[in-house]
PDB file of N, CA and C in Angstrom:
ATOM      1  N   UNK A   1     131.864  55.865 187.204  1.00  0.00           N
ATOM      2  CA  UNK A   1     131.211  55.932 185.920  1.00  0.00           C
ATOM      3  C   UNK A   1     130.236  57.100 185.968  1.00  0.00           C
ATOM      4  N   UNK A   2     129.844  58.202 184.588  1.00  0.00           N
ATOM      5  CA  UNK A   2     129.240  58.838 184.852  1.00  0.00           C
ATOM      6  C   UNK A   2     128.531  58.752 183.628  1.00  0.00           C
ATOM      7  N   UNK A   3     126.990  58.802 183.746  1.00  0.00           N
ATOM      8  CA  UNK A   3     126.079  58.770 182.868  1.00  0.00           C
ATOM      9  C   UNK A   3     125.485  60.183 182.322  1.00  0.00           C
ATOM     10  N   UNK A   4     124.874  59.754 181.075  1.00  0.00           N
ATOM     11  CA  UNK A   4     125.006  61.321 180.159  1.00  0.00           C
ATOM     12  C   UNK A   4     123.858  62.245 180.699  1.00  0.00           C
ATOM     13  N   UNK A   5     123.296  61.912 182.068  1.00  0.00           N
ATOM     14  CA  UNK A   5     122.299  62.646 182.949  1.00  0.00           C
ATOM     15  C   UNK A   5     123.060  62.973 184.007  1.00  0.00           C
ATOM     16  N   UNK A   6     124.396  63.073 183.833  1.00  0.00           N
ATOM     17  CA  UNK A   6     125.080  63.381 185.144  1.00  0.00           C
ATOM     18  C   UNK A   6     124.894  62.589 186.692  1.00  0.00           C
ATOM     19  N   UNK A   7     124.950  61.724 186.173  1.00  0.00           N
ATOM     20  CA  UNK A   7     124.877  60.518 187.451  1.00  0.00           C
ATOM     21  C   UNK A   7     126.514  59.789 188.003  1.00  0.00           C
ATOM     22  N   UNK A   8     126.675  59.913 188.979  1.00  0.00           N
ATOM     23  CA  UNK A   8     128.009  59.283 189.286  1.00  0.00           C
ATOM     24  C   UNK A   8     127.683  57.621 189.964  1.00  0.00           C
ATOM     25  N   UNK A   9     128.573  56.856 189.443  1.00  0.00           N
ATOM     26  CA  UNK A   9     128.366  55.187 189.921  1.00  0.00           C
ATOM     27  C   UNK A   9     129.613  54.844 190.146  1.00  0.00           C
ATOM     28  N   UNK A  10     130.022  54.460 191.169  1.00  0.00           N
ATOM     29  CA  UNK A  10     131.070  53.882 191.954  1.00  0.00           C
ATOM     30  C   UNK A  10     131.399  52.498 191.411  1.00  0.00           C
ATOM     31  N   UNK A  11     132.490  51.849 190.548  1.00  0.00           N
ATOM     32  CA  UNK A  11     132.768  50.395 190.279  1.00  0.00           C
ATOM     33  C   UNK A  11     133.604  50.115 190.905  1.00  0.00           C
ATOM     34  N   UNK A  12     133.552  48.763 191.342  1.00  0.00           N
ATOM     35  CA  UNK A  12     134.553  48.413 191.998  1.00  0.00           C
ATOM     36  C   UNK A  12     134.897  46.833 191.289  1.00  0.00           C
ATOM     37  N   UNK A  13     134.976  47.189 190.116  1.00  0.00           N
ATOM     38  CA  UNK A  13     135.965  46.322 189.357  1.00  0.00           C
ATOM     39  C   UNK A  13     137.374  47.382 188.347  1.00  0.00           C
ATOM     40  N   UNK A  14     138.515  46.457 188.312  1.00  0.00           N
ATOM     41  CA  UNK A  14     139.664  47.377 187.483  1.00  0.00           C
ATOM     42  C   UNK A  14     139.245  47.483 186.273  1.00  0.00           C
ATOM     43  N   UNK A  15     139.655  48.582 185.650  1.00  0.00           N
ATOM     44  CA  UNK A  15     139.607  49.348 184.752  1.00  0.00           C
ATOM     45  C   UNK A  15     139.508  47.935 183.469  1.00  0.00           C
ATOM     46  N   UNK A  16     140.440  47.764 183.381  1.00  0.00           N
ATOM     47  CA  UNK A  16     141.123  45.999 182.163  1.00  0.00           C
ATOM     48  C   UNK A  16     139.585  45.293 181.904  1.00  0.00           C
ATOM     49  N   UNK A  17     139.198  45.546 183.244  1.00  0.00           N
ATOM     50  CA  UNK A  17     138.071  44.255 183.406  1.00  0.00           C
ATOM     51  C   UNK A  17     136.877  44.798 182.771  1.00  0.00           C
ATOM     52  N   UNK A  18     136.616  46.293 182.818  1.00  0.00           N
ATOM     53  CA  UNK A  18     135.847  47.041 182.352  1.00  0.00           C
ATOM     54  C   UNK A  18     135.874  47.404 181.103  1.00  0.00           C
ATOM     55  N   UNK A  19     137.054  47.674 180.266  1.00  0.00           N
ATOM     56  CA  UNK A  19     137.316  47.726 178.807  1.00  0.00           C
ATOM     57  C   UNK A  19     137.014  46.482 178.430  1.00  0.00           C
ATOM     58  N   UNK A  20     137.260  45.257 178.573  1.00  0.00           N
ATOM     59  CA  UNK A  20     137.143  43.785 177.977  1.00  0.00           C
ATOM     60  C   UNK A  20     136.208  43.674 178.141  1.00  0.00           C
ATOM     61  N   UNK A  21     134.629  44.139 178.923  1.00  0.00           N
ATOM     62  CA  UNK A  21     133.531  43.827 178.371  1.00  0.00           C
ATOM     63  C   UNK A  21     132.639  44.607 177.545  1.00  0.00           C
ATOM     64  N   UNK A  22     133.181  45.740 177.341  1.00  0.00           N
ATOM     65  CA  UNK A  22     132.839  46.868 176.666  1.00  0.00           C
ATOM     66  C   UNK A  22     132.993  47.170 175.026  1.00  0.00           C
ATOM     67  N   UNK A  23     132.013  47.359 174.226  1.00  0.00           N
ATOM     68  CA  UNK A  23     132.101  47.236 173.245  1.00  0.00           C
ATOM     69  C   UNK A  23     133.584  48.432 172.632  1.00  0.00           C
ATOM     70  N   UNK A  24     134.443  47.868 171.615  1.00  0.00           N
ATOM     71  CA  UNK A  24     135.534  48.950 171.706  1.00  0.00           C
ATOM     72  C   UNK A  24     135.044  49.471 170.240  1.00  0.00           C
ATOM     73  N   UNK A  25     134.342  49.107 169.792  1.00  0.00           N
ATOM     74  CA  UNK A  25     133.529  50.686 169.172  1.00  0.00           C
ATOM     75  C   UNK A  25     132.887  51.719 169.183  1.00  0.00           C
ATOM     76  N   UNK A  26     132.441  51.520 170.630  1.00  0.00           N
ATOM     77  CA  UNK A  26     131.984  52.609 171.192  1.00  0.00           C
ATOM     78  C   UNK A  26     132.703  53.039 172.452  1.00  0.00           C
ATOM     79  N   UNK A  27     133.797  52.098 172.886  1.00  0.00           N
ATOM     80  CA  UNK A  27     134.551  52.897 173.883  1.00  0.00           C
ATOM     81  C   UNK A  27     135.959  52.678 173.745  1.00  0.00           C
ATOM     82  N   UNK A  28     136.802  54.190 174.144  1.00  0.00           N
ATOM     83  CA  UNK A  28     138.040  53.672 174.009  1.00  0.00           C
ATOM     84  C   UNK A  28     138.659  54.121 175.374  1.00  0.00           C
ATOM     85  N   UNK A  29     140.379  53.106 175.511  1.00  0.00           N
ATOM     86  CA  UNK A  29     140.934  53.799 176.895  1.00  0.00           C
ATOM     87  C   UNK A  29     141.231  54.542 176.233  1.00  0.00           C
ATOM     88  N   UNK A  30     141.307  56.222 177.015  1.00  0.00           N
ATOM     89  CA  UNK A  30     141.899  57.168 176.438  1.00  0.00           C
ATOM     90  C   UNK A  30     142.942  57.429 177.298  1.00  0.00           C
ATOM     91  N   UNK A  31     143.157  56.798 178.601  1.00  0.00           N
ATOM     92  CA  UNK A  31     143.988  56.592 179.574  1.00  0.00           C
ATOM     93  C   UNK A  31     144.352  55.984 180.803  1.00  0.00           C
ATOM     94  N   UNK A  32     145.191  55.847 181.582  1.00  0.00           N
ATOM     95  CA  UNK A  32     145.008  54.417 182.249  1.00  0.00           C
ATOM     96  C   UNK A  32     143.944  55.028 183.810  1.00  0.00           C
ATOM     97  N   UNK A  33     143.131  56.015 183.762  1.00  0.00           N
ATOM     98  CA  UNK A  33     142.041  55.949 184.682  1.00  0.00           C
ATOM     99  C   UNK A  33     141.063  56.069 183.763  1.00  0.00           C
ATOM    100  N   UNK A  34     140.709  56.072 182.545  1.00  0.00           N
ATOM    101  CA  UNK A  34     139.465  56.502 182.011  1.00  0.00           C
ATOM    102  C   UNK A  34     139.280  55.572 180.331  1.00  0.00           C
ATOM    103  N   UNK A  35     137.864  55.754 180.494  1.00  0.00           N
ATOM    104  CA  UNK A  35     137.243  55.052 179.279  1.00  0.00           C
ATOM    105  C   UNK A  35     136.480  55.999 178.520  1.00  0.00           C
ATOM    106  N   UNK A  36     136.118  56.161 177.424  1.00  0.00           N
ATOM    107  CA  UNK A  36     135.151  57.057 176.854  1.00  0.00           C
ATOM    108  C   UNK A  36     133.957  56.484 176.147  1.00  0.00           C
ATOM    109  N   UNK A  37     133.302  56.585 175.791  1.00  0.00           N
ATOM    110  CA  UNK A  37     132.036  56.320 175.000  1.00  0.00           C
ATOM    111  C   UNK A  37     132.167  57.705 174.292  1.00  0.00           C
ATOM    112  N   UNK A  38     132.119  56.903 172.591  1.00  0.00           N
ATOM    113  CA  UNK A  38     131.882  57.909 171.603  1.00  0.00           C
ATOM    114  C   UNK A  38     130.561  58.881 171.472  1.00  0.00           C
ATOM    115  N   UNK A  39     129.741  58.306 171.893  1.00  0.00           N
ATOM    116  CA  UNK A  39     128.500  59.004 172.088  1.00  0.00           C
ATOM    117  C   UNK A  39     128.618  60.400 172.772  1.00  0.00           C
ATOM    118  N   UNK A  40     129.587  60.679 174.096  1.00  0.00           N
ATOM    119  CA  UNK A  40     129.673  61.626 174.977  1.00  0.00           C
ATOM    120  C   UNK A  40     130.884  62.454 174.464  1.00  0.00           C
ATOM    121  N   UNK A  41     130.906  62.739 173.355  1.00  0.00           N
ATOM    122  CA  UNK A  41     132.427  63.655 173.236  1.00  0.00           C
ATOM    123  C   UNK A  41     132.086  64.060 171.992  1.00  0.00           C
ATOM    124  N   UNK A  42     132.462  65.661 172.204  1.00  0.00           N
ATOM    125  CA  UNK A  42     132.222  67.031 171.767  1.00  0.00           C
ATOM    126  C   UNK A  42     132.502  66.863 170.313  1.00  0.00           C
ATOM    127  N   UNK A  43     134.016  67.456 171.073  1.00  0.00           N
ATOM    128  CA  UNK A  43     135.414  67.885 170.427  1.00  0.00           C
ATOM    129  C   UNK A  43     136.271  67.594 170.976  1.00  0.00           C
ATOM    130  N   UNK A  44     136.811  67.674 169.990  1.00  0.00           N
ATOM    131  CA  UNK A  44     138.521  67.771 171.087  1.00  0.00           C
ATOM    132  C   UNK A  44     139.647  68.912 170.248  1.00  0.00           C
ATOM    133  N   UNK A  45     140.711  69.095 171.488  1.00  0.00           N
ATOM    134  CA  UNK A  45     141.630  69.965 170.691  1.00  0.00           C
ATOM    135  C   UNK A  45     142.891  69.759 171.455  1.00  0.00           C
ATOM    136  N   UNK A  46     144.377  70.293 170.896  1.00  0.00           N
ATOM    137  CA  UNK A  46     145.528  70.211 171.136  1.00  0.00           C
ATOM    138  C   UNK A  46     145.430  70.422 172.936  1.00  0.00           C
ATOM    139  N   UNK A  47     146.706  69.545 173.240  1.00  0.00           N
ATOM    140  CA  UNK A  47     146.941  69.823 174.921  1.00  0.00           C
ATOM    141  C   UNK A  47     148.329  69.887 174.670  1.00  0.00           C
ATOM    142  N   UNK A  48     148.753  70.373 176.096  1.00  0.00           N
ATOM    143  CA  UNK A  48     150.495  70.481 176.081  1.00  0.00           C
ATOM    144  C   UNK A  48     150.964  68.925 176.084  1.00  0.00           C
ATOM    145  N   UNK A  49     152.066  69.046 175.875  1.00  0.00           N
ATOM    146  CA  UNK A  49     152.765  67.074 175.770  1.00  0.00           C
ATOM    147  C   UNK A  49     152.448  66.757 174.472  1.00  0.00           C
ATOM    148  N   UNK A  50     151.719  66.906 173.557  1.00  0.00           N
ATOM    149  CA  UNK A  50     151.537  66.404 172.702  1.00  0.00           C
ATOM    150  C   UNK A  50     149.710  65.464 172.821  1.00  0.00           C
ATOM    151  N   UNK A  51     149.721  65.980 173.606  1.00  0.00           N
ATOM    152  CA  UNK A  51     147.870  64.994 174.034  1.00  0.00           C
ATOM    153  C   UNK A  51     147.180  65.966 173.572  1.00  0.00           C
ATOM    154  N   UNK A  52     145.828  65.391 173.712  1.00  0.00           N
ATOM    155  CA  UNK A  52     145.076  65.939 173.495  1.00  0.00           C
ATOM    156  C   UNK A  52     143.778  66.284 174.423  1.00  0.00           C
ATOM    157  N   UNK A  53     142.861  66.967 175.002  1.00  0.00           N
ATOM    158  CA  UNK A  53     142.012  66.985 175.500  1.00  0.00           C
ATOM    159  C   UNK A  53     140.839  67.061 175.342  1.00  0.00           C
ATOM    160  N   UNK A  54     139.688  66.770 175.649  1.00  0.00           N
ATOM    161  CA  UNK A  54     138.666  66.200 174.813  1.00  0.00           C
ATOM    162  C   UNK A  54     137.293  66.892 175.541  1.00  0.00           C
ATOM    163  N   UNK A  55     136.522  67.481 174.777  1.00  0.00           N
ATOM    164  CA  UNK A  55     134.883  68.585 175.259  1.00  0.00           C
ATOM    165  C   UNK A  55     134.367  67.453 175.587  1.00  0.00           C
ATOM    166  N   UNK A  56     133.097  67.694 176.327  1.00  0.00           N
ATOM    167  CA  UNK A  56     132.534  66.093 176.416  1.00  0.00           C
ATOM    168  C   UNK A  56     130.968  66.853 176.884  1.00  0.00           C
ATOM    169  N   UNK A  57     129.870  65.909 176.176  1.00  0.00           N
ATOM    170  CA  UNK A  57     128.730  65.963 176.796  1.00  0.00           C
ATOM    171  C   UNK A  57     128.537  65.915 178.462  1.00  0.00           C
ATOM    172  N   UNK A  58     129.461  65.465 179.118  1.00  0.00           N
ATOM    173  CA  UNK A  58     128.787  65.340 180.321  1.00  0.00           C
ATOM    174  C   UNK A  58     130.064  66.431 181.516  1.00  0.00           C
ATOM    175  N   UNK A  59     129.886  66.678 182.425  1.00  0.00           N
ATOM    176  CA  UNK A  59     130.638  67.330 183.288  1.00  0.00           C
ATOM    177  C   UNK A  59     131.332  66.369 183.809  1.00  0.00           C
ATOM    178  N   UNK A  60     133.044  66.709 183.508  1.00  0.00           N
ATOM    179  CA  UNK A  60     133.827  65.929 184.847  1.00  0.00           C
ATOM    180  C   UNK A  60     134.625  66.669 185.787  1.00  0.00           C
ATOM    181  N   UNK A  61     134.820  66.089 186.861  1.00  0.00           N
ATOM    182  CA  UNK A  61     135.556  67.147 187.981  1.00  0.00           C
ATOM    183  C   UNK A  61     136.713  67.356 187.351  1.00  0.00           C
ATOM    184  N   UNK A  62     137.670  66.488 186.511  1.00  0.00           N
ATOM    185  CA  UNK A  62     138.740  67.157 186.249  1.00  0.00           C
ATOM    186  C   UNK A  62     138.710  66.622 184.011  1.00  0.00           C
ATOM    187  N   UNK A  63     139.687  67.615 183.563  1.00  0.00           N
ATOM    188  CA  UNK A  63     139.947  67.500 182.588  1.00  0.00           C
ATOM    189  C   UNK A  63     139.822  65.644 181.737  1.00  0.00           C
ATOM    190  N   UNK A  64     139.272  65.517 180.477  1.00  0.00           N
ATOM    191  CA  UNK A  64     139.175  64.591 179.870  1.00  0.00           C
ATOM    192  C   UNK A  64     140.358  64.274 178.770  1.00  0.00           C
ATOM    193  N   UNK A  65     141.796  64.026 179.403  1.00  0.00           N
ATOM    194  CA  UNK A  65     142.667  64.042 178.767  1.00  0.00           C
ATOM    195  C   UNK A  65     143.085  62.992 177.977  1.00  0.00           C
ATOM    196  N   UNK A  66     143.521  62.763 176.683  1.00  0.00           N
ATOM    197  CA  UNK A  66     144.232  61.267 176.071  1.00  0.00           C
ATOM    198  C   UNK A  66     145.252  61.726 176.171  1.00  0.00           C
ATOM    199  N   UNK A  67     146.059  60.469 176.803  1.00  0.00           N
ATOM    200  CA  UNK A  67     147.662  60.151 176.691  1.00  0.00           C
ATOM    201  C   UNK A  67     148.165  60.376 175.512  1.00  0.00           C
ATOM    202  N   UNK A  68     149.626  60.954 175.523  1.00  0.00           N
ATOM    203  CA  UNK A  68     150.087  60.890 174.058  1.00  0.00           C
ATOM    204  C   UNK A  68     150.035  59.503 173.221  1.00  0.00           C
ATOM    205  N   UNK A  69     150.426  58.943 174.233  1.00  0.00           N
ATOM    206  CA  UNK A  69     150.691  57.438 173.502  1.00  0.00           C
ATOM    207  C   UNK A  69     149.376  57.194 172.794  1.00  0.00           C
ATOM    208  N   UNK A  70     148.228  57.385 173.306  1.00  0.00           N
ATOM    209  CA  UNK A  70     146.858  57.056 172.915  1.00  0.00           C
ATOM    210  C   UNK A  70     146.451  57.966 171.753  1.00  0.00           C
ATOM    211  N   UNK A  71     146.995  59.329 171.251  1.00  0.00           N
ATOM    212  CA  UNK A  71     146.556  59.911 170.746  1.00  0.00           C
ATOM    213  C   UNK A  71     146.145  59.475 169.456  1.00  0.00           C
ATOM    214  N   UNK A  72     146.965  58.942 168.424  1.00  0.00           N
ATOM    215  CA  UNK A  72     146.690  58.111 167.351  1.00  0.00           C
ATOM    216  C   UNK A  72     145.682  57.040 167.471  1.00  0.00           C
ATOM    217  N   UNK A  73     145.834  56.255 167.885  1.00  0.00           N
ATOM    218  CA  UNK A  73     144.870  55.407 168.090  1.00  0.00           C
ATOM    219  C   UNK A  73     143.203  55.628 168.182  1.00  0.00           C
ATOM    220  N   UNK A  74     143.675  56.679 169.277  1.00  0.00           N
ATOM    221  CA  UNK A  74     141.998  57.427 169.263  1.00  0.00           C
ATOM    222  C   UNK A  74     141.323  58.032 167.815  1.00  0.00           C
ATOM    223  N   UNK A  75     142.508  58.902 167.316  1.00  0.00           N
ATOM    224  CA  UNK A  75     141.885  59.414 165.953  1.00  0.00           C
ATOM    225  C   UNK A  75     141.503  58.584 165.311  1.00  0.00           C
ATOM    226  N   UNK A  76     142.246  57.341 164.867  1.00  0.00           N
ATOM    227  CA  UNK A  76     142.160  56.589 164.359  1.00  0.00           C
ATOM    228  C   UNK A  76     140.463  55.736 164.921  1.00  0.00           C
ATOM    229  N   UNK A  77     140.134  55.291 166.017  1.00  0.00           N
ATOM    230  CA  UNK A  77     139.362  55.181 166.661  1.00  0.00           C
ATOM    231  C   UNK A  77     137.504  55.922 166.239  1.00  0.00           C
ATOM    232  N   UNK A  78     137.885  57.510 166.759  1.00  0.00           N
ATOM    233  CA  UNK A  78     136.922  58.246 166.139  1.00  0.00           C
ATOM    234  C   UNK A  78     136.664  58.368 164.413  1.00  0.00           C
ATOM    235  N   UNK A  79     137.570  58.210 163.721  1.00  0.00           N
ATOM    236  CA  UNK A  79     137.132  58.318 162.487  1.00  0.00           C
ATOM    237  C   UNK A  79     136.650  56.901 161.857  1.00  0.00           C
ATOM    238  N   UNK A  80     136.634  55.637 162.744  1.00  0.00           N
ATOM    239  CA  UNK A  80     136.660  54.457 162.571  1.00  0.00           C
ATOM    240  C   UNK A  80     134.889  54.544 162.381  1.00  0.00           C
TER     241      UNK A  80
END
């Protein structure tokens, strides 16, 4: 988990377990390693595959990608 001060926190509960207590208006899976909080995200813009990739307030070591499958949902999601 990384907080919007750039803090890294190690969970050691699964992902499932972590979305189900999490409010899903403010967070969505955007894929099956990652969760987002609306609060921390930019922008976003086109990725190859049909995904999308997403700017984000905070630094991650690698790209903040949504699954295609997820892509709708998310829009749907953010404009919610």
């Amino acid at each position: 988990m990384y907080t919007f001060n750039n803090q890294e926190f190690l969970l050691f509960k699964k992902l499932e377990y972590i979305e189900s207590v999490c409010d899903p208006d403010q967070f969505f899976r955007m894929n099956r390693q990652m969760l987002i909080n609306r609060l921390a995200i930019l922008s976003f813009e086109p990725y190859f595959n049909r995904k999308i990739v997403l700017q984000l307030k905070i630094n991650l070591d690698e790209a903040a990608v949504v699954s295609r499958l997820k892509v709708s949902p998310f829009k749907d999601w953010l404009e919610s």
